[in-house]
Protein backbone atom coordinates (compact mmCIF):
# COMPACT_ATOMS: atom_id res chain seq x y z
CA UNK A 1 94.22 88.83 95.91
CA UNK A 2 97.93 89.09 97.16
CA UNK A 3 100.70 88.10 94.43
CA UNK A 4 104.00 86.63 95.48
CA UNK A 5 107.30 88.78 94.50
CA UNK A 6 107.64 85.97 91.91
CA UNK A 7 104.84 85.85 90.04
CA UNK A 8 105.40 89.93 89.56
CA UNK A 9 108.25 89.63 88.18
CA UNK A 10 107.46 86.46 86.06
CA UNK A 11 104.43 88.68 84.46
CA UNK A 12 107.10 91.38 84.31
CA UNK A 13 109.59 89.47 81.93
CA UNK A 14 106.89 88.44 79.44
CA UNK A 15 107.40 89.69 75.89
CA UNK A 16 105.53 92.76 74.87
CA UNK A 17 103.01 90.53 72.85
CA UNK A 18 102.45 88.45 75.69
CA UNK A 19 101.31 91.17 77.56
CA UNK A 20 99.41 92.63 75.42
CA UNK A 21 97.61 89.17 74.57
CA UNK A 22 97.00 88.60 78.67
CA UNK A 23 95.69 92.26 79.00
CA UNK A 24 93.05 91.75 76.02
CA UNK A 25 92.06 88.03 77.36
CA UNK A 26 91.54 90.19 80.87
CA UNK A 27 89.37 92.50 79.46
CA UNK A 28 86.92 90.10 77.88
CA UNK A 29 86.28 89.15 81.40
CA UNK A 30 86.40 91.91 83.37
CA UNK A 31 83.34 94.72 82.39
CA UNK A 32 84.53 96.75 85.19
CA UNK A 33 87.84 96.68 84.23
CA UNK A 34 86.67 97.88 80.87
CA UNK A 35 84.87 100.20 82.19
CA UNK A 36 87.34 101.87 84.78
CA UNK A 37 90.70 102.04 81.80
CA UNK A 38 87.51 103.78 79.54
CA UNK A 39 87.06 106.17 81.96
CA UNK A 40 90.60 107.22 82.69
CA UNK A 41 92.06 106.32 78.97
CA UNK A 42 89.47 107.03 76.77
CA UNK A 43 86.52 109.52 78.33
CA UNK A 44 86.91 113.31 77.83
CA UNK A 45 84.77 113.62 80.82
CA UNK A 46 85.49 114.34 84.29
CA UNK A 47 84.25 112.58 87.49
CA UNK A 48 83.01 115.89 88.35
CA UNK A 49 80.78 115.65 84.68
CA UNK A 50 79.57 111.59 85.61
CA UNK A 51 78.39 113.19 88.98
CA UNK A 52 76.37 115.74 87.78
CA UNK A 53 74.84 113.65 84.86
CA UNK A 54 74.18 110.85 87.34
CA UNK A 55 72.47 113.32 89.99
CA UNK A 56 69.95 114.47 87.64
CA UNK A 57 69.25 110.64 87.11
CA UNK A 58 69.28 109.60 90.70
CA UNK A 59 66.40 112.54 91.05
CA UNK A 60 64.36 111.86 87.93
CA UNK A 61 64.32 107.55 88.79
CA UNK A 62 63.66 108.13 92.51
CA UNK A 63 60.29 110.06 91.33
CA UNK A 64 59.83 106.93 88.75
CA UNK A 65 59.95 104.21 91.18
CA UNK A 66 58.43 105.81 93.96
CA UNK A 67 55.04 106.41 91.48
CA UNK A 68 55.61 102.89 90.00
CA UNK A 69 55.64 100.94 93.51
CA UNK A 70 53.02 99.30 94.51
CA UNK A 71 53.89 99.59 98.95
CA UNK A 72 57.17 100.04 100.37
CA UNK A 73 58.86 96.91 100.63
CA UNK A 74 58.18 97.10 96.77
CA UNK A 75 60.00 100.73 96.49
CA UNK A 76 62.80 98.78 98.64
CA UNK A 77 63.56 96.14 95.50
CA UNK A 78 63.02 98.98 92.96
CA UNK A 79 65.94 100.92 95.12
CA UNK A 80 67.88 98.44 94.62
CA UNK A 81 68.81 99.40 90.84
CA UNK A 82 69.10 103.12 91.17
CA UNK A 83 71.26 102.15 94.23
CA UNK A 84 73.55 99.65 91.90
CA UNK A 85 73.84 102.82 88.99
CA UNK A 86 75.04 105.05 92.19
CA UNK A 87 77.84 101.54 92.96
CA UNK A 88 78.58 101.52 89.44
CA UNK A 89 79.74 105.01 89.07
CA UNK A 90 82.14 105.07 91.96
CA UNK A 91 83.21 101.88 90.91
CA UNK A 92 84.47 102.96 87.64
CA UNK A 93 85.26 106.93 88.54
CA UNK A 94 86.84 106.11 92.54
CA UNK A 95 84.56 109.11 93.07
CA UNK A 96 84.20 108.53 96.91
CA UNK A 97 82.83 112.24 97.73
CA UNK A 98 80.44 111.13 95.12
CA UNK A 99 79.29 107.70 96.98
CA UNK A 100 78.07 110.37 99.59
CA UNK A 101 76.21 112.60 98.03
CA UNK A 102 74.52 110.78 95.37
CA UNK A 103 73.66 108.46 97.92
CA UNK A 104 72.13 111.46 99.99
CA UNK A 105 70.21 112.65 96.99
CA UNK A 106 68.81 108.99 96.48
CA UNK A 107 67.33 109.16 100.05
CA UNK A 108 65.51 112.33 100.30
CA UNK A 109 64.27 111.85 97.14
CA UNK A 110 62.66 108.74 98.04
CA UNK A 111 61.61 109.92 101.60
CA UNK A 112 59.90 113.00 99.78
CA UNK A 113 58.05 111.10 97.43
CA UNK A 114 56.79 108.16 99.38
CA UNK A 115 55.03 110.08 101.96
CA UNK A 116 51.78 108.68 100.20
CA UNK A 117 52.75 105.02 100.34
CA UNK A 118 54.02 105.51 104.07
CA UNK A 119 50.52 106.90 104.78
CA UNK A 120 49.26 103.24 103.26
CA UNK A 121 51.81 101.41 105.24
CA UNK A 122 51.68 99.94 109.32
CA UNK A 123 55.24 99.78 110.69
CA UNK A 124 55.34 96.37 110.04
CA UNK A 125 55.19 96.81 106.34
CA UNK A 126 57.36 99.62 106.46
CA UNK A 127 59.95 97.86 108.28
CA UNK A 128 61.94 96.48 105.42
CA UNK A 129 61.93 99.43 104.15
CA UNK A 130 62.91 101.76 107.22
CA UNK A 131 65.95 99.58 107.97
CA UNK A 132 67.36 100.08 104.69
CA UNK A 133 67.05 103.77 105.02
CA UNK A 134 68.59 103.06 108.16
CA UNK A 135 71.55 101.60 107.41
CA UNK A 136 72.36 103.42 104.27
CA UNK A 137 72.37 106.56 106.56
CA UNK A 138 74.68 104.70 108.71
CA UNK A 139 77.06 104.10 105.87
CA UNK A 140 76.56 107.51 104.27
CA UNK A 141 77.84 108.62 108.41
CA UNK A 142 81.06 106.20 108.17
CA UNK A 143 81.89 107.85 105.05
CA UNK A 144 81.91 111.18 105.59
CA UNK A 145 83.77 110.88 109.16
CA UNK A 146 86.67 109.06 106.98
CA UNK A 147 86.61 112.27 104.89
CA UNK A 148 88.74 115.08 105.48
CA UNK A 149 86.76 117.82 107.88
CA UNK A 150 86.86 120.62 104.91
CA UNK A 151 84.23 118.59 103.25
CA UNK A 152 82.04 117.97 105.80
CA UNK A 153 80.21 121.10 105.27
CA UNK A 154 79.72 120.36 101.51
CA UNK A 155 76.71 117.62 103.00
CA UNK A 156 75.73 119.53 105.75
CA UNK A 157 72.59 120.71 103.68
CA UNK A 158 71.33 117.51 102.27
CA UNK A 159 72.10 115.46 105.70
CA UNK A 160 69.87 117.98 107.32
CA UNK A 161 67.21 117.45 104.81
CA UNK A 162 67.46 113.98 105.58
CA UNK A 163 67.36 114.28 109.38
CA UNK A 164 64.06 115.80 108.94
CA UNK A 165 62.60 113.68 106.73
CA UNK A 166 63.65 110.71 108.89
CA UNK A 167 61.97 112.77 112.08
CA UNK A 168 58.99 113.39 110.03
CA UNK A 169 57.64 109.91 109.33
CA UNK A 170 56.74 108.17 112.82
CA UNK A 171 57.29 104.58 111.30
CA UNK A 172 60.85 105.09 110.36
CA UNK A 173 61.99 107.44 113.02
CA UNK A 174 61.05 104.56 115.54
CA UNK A 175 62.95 102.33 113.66
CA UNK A 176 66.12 105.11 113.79
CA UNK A 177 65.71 105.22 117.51
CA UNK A 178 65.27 101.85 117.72
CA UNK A 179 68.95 101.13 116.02
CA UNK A 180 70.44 103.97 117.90
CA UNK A 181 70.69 106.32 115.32
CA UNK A 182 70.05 110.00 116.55
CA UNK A 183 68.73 112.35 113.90
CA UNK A 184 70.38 115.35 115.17
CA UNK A 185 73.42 114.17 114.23
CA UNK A 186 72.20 114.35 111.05
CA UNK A 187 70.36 117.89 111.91
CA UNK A 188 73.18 119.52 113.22
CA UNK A 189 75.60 118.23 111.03
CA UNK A 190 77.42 116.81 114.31
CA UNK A 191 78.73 112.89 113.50
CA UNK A 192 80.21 111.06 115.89
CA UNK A 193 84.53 110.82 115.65
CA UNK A 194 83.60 106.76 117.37
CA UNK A 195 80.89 106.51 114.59
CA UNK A 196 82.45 103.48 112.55
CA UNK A 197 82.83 101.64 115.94
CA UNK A 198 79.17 102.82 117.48
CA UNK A 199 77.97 100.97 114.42
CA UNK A 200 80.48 97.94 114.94
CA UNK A 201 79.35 97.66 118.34
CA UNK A 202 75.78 98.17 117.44
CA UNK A 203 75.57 95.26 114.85
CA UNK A 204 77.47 93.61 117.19
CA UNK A 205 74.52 93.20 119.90
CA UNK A 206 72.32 92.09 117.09
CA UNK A 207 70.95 95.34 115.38
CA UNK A 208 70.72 96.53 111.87
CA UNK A 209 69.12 93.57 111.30
């Protein structure tokens, strides 16, 4: 939301009180907001500390649901929470080399323990699945090509990991090939510079759907 030069300066002039009154009123609505002013006011922990508590969670609930579902479009809604904690946390922290790399962690954990349920699955129950892995990757790509080259290395290991596991299960590799999403990029740790508009152009023409 865009505020006129006006209305800034209006909420500018206020008293002291009034602020203060507006701010609280604010923050009775607004968790997040709570949240975020916690974490940089309050919390004598660093992003660095929320990472590394959260990765050790990401592992230990991916094993969870992946026991707990009952087929893989099942493991797909359970995702969906472990995925929220991971949008929570960079929410609140701005922790964007962390949206990466948990988010990496999330999916070879999951790809490593669902090999069972994948074994139960045809590609057609798979499918809702797959494309989610899919299109996370996709993101997790656009990401890192934003970042500055220095820290491309730091995923190189766990995007490899998850170019394999990708390449490993027949059901969701089709699917990868299918959407145009090579796996030696991945491998080789060799994205695209034109990767935010490959995907554009790709969704575009109707996939990732």
């Amino acid at each position: 939301m865009k505020f006129s030069q006006e209305f800034k300066e209006a909420v500018l002039h206020l008293s002291e009180s009034e602020k203060d009154k507006l701010l609280i009123r604010l923050l009775k609505k607004d968790e997040n907001l709570v949240n975020r002013l916690y974490f940089e006011l309050i919390d004598d922990q660093t992003v660095d500390d929320h990472r590394l508590k959260l990765e050790t969670r990401v592992a230990e609930r991916a094993k969870e649901i992946t026991g707990y579902a009952k087929s893989l479009n099942h493991l797909k809604m359970l995702t969906r929470y472990l995925s929220g904690e991971i949008s929570e946390h960079v929410r609140i922290t701005k922790d964007r080399f962390g949206e990466v790399s948990l988010n990496i962690l999330m999916l070879n954990n999951l790809l490593q323990q669902s090999k069972k349920l994948y074994k139960q699955s045809n590609a057609r129950q798979a499918q809702k699945f797959n494309l989610y892995v899919i299109v996370r990757t996709y993101r997790i790509l656009i990401h890192i090509s934003k970042m500055h080259e220095d820290l491309h290395m730091e995923f190189e290991e766990g995007l490899a990991e998850l170019g394999e596991l990708i390449a490993e299960l027949p059901t969701l590799m089709h699917m990868a090939i299918q959407n145009g999403l090579d796996v030696n990029w991945l491998i080789q740790n060799q994205i695209p510079e034109d990767i935010a508009q490959y995907h554009k152009d790709l969704k575009a023409q109707g996939f990732l759907k």
